[in-house]
N, C-alpha and C. Protein backbone atom coordinates (compact mmCIF):
# COMPACT_ATOMS: atom_id res chain seq x y z
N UNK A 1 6.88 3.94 -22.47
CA UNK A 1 5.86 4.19 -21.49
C UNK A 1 6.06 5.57 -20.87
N UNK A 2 7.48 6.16 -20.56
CA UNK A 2 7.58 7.33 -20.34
C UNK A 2 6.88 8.35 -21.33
N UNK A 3 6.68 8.02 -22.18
CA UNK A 3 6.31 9.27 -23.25
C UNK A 3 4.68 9.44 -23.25
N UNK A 4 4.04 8.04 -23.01
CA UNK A 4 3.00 8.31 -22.60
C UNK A 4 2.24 8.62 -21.34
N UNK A 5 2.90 8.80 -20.00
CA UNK A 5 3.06 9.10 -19.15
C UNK A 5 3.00 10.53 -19.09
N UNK A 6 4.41 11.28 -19.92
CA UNK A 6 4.62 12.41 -19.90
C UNK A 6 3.08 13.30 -20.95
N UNK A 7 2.77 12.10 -21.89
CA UNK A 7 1.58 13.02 -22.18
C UNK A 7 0.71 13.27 -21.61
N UNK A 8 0.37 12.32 -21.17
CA UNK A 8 -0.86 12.42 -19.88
C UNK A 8 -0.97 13.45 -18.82
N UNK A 9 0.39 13.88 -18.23
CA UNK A 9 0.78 14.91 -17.10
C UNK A 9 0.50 16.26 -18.06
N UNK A 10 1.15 16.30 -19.48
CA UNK A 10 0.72 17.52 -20.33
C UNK A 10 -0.76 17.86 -20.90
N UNK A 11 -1.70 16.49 -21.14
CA UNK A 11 -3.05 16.68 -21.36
C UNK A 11 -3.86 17.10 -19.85
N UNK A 12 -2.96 16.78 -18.68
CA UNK A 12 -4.09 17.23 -17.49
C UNK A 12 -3.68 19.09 -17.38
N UNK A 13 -2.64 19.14 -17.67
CA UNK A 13 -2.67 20.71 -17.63
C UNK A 13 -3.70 21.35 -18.85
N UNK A 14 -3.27 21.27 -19.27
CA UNK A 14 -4.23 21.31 -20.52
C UNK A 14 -5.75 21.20 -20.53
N UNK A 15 -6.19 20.55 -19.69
CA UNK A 15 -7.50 20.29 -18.80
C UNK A 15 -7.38 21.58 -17.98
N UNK A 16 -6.90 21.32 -16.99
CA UNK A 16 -6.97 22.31 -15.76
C UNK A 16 -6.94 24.29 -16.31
N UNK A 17 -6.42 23.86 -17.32
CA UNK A 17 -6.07 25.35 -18.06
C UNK A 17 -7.38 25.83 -19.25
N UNK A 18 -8.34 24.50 -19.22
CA UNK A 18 -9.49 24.61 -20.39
C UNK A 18 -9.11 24.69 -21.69
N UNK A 19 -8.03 24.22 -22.26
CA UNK A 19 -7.49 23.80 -23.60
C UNK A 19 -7.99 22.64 -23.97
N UNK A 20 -8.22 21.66 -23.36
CA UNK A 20 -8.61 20.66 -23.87
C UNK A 20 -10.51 19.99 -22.77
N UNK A 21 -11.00 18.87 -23.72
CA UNK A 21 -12.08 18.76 -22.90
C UNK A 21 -12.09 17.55 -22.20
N UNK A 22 -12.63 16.85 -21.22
CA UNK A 22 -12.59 16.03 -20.49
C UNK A 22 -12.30 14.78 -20.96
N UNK A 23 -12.84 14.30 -22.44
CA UNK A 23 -12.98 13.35 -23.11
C UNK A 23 -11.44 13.27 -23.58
N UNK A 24 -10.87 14.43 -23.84
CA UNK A 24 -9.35 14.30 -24.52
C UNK A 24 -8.57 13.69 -23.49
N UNK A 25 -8.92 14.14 -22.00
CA UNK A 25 -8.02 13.64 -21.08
C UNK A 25 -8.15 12.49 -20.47
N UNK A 26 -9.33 12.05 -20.82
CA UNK A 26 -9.63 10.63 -20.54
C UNK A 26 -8.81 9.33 -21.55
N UNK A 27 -8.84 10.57 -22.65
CA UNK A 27 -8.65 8.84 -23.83
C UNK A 27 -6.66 9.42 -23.62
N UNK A 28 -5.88 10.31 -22.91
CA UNK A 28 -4.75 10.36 -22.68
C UNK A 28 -4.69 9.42 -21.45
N UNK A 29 -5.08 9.13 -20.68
CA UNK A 29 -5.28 8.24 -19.21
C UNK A 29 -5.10 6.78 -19.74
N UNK A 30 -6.64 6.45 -20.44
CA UNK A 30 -5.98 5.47 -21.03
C UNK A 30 -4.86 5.03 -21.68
N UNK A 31 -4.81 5.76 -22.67
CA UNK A 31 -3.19 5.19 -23.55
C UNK A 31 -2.58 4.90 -22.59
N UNK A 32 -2.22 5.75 -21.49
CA UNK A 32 -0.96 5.61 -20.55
C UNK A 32 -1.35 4.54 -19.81
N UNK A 33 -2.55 3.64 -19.54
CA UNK A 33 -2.75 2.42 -18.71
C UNK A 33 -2.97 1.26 -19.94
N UNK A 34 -3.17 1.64 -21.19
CA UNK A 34 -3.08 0.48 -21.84
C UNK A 34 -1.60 0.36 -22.28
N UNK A 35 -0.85 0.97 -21.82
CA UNK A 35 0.93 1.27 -22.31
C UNK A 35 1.27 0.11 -21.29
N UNK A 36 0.95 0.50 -20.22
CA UNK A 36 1.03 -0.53 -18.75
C UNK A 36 1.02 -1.81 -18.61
N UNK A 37 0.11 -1.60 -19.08
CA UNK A 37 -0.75 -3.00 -19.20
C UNK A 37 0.01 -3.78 -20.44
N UNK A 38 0.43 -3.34 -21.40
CA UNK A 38 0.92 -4.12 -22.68
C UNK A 38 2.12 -4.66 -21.83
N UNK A 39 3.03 -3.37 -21.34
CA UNK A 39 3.95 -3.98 -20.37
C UNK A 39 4.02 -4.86 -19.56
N UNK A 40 3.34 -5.04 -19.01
CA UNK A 40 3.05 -6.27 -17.93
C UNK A 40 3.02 -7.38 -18.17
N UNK A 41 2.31 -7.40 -19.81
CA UNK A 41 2.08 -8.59 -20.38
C UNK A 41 3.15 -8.87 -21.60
N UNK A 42 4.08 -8.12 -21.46
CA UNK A 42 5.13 -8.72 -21.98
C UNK A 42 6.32 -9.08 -21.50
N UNK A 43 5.99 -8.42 -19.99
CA UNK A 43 7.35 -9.20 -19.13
C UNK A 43 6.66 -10.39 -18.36
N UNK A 44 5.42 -10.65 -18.36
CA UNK A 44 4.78 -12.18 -17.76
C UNK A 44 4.85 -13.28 -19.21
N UNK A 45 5.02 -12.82 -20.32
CA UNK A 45 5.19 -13.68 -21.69
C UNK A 45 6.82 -13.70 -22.00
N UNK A 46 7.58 -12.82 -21.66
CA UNK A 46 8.77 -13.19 -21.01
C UNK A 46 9.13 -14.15 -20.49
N UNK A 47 8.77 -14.21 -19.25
CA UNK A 47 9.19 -14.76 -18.11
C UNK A 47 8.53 -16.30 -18.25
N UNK A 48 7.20 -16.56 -18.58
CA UNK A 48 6.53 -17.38 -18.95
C UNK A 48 7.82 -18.44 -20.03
N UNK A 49 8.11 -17.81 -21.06
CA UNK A 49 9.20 -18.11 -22.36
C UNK A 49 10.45 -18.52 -21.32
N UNK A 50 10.72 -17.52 -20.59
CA UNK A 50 12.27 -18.45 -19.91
C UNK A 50 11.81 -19.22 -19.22
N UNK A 51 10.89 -19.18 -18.41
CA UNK A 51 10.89 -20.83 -17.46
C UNK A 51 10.20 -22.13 -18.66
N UNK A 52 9.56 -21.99 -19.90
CA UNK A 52 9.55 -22.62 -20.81
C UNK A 52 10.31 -23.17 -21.01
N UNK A 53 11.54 -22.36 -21.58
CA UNK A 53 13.06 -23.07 -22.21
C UNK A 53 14.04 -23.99 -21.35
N UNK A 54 13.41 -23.25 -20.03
CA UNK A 54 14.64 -23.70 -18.62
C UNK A 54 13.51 -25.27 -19.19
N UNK A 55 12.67 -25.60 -18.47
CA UNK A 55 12.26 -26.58 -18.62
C UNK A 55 12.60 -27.79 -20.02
N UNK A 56 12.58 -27.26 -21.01
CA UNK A 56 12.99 -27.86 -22.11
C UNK A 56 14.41 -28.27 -22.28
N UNK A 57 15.13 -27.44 -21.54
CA UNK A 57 16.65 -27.69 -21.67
C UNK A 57 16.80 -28.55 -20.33
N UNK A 58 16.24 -28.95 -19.77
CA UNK A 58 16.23 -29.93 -18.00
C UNK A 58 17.04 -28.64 -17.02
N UNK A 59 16.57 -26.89 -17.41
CA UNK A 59 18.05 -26.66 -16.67
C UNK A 59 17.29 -25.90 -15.13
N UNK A 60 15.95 -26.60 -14.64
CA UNK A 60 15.39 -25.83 -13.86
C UNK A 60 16.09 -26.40 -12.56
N UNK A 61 15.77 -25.60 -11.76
CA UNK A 61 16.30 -25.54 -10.20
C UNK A 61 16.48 -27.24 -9.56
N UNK A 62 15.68 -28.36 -9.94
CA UNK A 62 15.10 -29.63 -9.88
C UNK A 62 15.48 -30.60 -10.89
N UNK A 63 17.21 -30.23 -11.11
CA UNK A 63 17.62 -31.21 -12.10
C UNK A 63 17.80 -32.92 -11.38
């Protein structure tokens, strides 16, 4: 996620400097919020998976 982050900060200069056009820096914005977003949803499918297993193994807080 850092790397797409760091592109994004390099496509807005790149903007601001007229190297690139609005549309380039838009679809860099995204990547870096669909990067996010994948993230999010793989530490809630995570987390989802361990309280799964806790449950399956009887080892939740409510033995």
């Amino acid at each position: 996620m850092d790397l797409t982050h760091e592109t994004e900060t390099i496509e807005q200069v790149r903007f601001e400097n007229g190297a690139i056009n609005l549309n380039d820096l838009l679809y860099a914005k995204a990547r870096n919020q669909q990067a996010k977003s994948r993230l999010i949803s793989a530490e809630y499918a995570c987390l989802s998976a361990q309280f799964y297993l806790d449950y399956l193994l009887e080892d939740g807080k409510n033995k």
